[in-house]
Every structure is written in structure tokens, then in C-alpha cells.
Protein backbone atom coordinates (compact mmCIF):
# COMPACT_ATOMS: atom_id res chain seq x y z
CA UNK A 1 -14.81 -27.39 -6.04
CA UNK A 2 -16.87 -27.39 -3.00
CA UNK A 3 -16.63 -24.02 -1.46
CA UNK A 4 -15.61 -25.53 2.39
CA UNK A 5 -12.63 -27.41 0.54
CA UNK A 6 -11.59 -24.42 -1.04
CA UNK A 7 -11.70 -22.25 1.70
CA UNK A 8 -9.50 -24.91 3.72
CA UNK A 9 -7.32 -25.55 0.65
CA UNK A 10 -6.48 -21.68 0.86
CA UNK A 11 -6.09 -21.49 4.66
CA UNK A 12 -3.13 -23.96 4.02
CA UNK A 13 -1.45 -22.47 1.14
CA UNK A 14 -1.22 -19.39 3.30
CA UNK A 15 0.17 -21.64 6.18
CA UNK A 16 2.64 -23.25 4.25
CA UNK A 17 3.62 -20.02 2.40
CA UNK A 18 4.24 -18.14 5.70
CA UNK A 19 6.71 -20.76 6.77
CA UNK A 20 8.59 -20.16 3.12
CA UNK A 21 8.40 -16.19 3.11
CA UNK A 22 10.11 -16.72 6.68
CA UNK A 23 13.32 -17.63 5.13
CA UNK A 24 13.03 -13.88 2.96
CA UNK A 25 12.45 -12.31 6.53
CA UNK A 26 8.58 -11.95 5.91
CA UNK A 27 6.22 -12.36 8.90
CA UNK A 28 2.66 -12.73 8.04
CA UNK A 29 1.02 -10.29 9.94
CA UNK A 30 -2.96 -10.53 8.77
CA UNK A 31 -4.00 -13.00 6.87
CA UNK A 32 -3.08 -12.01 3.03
CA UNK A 33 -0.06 -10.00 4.15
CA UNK A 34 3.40 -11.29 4.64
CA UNK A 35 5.82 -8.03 5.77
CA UNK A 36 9.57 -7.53 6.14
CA UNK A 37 9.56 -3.93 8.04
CA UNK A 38 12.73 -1.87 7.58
CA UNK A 39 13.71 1.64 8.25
CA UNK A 40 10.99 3.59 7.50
CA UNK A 41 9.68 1.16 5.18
CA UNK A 42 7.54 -2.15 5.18
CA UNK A 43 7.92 -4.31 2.23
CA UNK A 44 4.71 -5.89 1.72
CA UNK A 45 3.38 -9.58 -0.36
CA UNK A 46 -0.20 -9.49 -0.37
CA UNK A 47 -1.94 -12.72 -1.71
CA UNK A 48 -5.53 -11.69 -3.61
CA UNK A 49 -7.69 -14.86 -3.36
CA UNK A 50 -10.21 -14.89 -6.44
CA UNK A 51 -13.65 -15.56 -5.51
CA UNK A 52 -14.12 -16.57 -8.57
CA UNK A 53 -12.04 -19.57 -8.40
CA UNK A 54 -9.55 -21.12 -6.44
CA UNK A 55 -6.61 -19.45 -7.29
CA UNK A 56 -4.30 -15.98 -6.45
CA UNK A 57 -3.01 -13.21 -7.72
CA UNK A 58 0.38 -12.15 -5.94
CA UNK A 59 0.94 -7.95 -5.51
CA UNK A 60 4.04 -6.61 -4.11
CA UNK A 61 4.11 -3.34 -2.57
CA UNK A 62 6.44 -0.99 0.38
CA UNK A 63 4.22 1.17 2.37
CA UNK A 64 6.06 4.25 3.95
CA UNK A 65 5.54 3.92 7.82
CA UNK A 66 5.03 7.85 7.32
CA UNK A 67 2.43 7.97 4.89
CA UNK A 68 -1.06 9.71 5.61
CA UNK A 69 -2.60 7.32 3.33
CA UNK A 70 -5.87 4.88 4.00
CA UNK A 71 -4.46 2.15 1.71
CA UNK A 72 -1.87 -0.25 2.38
CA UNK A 73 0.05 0.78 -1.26
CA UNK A 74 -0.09 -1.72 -3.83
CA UNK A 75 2.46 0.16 -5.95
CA UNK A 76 4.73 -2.72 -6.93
CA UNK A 77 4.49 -5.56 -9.38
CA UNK A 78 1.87 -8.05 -9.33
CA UNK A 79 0.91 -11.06 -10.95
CA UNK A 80 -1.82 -10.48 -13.29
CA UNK A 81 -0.54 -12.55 -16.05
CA UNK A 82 -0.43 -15.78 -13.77
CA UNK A 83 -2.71 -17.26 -12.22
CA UNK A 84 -1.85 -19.53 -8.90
CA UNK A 85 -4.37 -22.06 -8.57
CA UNK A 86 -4.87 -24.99 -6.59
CA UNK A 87 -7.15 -28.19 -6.15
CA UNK A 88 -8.17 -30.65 -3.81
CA UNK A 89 -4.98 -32.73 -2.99
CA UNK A 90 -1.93 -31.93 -1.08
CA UNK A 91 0.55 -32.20 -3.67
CA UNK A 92 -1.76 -29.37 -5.59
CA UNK A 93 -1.70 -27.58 -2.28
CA UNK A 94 1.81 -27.61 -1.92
CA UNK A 95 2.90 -26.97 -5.73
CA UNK A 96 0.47 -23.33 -5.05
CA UNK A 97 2.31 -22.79 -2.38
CA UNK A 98 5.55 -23.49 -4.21
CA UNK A 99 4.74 -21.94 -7.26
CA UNK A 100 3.76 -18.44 -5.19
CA UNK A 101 7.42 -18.33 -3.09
CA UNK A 102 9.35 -19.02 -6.44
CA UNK A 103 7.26 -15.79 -7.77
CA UNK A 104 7.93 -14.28 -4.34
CA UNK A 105 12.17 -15.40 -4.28
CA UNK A 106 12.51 -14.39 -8.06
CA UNK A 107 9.93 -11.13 -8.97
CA UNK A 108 9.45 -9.34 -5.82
CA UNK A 109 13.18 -9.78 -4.05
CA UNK A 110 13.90 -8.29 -7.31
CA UNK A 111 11.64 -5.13 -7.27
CA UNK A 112 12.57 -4.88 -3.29
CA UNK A 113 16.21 -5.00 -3.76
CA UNK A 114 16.10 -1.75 -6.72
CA UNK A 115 14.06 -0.21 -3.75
CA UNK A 116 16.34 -1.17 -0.73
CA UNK A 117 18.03 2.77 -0.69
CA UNK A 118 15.48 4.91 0.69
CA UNK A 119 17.16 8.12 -0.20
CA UNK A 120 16.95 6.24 -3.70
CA UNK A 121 12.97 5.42 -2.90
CA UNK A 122 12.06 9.20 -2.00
CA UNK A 123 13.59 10.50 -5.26
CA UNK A 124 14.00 8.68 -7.84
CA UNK A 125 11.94 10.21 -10.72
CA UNK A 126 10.90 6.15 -11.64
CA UNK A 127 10.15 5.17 -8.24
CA UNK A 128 6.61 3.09 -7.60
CA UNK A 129 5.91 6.33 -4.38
CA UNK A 130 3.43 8.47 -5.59
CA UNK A 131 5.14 12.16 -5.40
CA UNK A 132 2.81 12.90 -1.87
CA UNK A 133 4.16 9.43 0.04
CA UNK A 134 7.98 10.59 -1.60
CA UNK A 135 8.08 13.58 0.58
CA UNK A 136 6.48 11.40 3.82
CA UNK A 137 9.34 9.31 3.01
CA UNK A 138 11.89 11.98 2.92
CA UNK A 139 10.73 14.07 5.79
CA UNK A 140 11.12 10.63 7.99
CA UNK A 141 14.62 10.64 6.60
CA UNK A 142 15.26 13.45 8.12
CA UNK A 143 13.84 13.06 11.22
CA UNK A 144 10.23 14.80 10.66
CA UNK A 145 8.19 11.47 11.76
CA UNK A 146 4.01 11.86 12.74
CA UNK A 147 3.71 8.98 14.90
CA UNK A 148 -0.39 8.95 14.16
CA UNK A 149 0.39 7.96 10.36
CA UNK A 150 3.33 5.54 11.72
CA UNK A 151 0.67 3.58 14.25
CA UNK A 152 -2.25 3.62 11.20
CA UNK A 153 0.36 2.38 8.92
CA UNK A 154 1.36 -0.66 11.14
CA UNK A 155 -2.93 -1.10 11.75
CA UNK A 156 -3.16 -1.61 8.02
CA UNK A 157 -0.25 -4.14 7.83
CA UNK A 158 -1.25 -6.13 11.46
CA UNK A 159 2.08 -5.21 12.40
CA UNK A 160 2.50 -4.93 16.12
């Protein structure tokens, strides 16, 4: 596939996807990320767009607005085992796009839901929180917030 029709083909998918996520309460915020900010939370989709083809990989993840972290957390489920590809026609554009929310609707409202407590989130011995972003996430619980790590952590999402 010619690289420009690709790159457009993409451009829509995300489009159309934002409009579906919307119903789930997810804004897309920069242009791989679709979040659904809570609390002290942001539940995160981020679409990975092989270069190697045209096609996705889905991650899910929930970034603690505390955290001191660089990254944006890609601690949840992900798609490795599918591969959401499109071609050149709408109908292929649209069954992506399809394809991607049903993954979004069934998998990650799933995973979010088990991680809706946040008491639950900062200590649960199986949560996806790394032990360091568990206690960021349970000092903002009890009030301890550092408003640096809270304005980095909306940077990394494009949430304003």
C-alpha cells in the first residue's frame, strides 16, 4: 500500500475511533491516546501504529496523576495476539475501526472496571502499579498530592 494512503487510511481510523471511545467517556487527547481521567487516575487506550504495515496494536494502561514517572504507563493488557489492520477502502477503514472499539468495549472496560477502586489499585498485591507508582497513588489518597508530577502527567497524556 502506498505509504500517503496509509498514512490517510490511519488518520481516519483514529477519527472514527475517537467518535466511538466517546460513548466509553474517552477523549482523545494526542493523537494515539484516547483518556477517561478520574480521581487520581487516567485510564488510558493507546493505539501503536506498525510501521511495518498498516495495522495496530491496542495497549491499555491507568497512569497515576501522582506518579514521578517519564512514561505514560503501559501496564495493562494489550493486543499482541491481534493484529488490526486495514486497507484501502472505507468499508476496510471502518471494520478497523470497528474491530478496535469492540476490543476497546469488551478487553479494556474489563481490565478498567477490576481497577475502578483506587484504594483497591494502590494495594492490591496483583495490581498492574509498579510498588513505587502504588505509594504515589496512595499518598494522593490521602491528600499528599505534588502538583509538578500531576501537570507532567497530564503533558504526557495531552490532557488539558
Amino acid at each position: 500500500m502506498d505509504k500517503k494512503i496509509e498514512t490517510s487510511g490511519k488518520n481516519k481510523i483514529y477519527r472514527k475511533l475517537a467518535k466511538q471511545l466517546a460513548g466509553l467517556g474517552f477523549e482523545r487527547t494526542k493523537t494515539t491516546f484516547y483518556t477517561r481521567p478520574k480521581e487520581y487516575v487516567v485510564e488510558f487506550i493507546h493505539l501503536h501504529k506498525f510501521t511495518f504495515c498498516p495495522g495496530f496494536r491496542v495497549h491499555f494502561g491507568i497512569r497515576v496523576l501522582n506518579d514521578s514517572s517519564d512514561g505514560p504507563a503501559l501496564n495493562g493488557p494489550m493486543s499482541p495476539d491481534r493484529l488490526f489492520s486495514y486497507g484501502e477502502s472505507e468499508h476496510s477503514l471502518e471494520k478497523c475501526a470497528n474491530e478496535i472499539h469492540k476490543f476497546c468495549r469488551t478487553k479494556g472496560e474489563r481490565w478498567f472496571k477490576k481497577w475502578a477502586n483506587q484504594s483497591k489499585l494502590a494495594k492490591s498485591k496483583k495490581s498492574p502499579l509498579h510498588e513505587k507508582t502504588k505509594r504515589e497513588l496512595q499518598d494522593s489518597i490521602e491528600g499528599k498530592l505534588n502538583v509538578e508530577n500531576i501537570k507532567k502527567s497530564k503533558v504526557i497524556l495531552g490532557i488539558t
